[in-house]
Protein backbone atom coordinates (compact mmCIF):
# COMPACT_ATOMS: atom_id res chain seq x y z
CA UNK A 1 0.00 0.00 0.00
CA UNK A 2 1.51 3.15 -0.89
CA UNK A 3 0.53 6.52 0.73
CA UNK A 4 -2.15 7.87 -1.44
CA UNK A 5 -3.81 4.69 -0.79
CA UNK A 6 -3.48 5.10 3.22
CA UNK A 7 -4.39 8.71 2.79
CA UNK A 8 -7.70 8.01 0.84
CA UNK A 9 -8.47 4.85 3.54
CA UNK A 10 -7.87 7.66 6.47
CA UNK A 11 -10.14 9.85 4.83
CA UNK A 12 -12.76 7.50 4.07
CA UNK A 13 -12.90 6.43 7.75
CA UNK A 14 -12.98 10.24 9.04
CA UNK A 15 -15.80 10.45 6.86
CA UNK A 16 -17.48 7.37 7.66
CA UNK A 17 -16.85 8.43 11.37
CA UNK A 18 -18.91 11.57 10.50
CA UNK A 19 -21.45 10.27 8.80
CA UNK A 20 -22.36 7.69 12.00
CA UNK A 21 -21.37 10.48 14.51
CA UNK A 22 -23.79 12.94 12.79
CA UNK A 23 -26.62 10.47 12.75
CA UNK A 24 -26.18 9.00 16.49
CA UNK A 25 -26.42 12.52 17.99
CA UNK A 26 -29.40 12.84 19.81
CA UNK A 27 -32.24 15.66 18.65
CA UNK A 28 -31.92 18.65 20.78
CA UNK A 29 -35.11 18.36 23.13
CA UNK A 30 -37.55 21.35 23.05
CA UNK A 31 -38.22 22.64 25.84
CA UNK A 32 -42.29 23.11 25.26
CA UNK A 33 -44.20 21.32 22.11
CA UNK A 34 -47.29 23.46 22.46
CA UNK A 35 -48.48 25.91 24.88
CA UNK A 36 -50.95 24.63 28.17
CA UNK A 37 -53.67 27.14 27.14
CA UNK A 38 -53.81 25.69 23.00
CA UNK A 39 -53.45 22.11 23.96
CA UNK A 40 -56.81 22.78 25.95
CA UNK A 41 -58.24 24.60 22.70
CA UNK A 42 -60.66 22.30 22.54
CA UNK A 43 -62.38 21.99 25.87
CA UNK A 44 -63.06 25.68 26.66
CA UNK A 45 -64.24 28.56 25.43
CA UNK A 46 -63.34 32.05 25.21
CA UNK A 47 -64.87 32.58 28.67
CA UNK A 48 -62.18 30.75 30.28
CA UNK A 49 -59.72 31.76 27.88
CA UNK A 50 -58.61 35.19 29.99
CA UNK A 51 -57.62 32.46 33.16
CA UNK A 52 -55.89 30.40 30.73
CA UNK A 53 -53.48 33.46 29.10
CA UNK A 54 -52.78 34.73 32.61
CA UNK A 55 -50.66 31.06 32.94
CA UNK A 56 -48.26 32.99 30.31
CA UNK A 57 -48.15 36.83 30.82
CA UNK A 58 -46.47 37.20 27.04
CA UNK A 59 -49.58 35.55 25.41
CA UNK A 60 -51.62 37.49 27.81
CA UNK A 61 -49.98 40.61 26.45
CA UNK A 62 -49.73 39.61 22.74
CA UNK A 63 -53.46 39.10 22.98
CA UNK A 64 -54.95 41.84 24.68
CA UNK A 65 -52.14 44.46 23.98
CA UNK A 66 -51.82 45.34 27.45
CA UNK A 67 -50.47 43.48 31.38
CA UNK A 68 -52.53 41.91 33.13
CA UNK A 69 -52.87 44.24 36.29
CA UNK A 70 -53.56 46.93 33.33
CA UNK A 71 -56.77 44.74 32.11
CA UNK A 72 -58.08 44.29 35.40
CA UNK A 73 -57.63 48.31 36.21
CA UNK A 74 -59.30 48.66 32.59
CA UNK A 75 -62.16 46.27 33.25
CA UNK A 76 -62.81 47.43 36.46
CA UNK A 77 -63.08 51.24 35.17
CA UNK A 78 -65.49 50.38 32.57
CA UNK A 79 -67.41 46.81 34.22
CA UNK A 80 -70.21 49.19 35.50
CA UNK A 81 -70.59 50.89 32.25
CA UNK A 82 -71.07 47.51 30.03
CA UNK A 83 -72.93 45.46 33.37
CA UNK A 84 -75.95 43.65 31.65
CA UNK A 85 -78.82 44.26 33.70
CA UNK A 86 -80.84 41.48 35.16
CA UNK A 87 -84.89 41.12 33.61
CA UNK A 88 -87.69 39.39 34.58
CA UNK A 89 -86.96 37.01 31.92
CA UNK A 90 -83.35 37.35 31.75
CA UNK A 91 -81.41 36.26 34.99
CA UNK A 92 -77.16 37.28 34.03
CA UNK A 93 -75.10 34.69 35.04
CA UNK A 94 -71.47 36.04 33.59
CA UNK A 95 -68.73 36.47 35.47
CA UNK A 96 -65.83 39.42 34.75
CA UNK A 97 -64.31 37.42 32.28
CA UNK A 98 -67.19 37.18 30.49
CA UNK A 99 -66.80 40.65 29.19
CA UNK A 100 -63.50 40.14 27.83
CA UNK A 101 -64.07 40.53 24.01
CA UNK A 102 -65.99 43.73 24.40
CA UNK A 103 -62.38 44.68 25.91
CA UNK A 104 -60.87 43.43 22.85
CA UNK A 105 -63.24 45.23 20.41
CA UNK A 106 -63.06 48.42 22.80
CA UNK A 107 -59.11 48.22 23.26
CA UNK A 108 -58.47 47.88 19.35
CA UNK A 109 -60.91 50.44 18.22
CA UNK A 110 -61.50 47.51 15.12
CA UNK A 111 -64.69 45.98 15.39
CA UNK A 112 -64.21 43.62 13.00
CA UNK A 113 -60.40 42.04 14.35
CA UNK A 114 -62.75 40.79 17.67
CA UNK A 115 -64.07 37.87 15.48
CA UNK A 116 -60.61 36.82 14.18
CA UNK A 117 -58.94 36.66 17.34
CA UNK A 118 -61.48 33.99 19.46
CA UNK A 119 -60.00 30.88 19.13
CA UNK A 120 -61.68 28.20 17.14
């Protein structure tokens, strides 16, 4: 064997080595596949959806546009204003959170984003 042939036999085992060494390293494990509140998408509804954003104050912010303590100092400012009033016919049974996409529609100013942002 002369040394071009050693040299081309060292290569082709660095590259072999490589090739398995590439393929046995383990995936890099994510830290989070989905988020708690969308894995639940399917169970709830956008009633419970405020309690659910509040697990993760950056969704809670990318949603509504605004903190949490800033929503609730918002909602309470303006809860008497939008309050449904009970009827003889009609007994209310909402909670807070049950007002919050009039906060979305009021806190965007664009009526028509409100529908595109419940979750479906």
């Amino acid at each position: 064997m002369d040394s071009c042939e050693q040299d081309l036999d060292i290569a082709a085992l660095g590259l072999l080595f490589l090739i398995l060494q590439s393929k046995n390293k383990a995936s890099k494990k994510r830290k989070q596949w989905c988020k708690k509140w969308l894995k639940r998408r399917n169970q709830c509804s956008h009633i419970s959806l405020i309690s659910e954003l509040s697990e993760e104050p950056l969704d809670f912010l990318n949603y509504l546009r605004m903190t949490e303590p800033a929503y609730q100092k918002l909602l309470s400012l303006v809860y008497p204003l939008i309050e449904k009033q009970d009827t003889p016919e009609n007994k209310i049974q909402l909670s807070m959170v049950g007002y919050a996409p009039t906060m979305v529609v009021t806190g965007d100013g664009e009526i028509g984003r409100a529908s595109c942002r419940e979750r479906v």
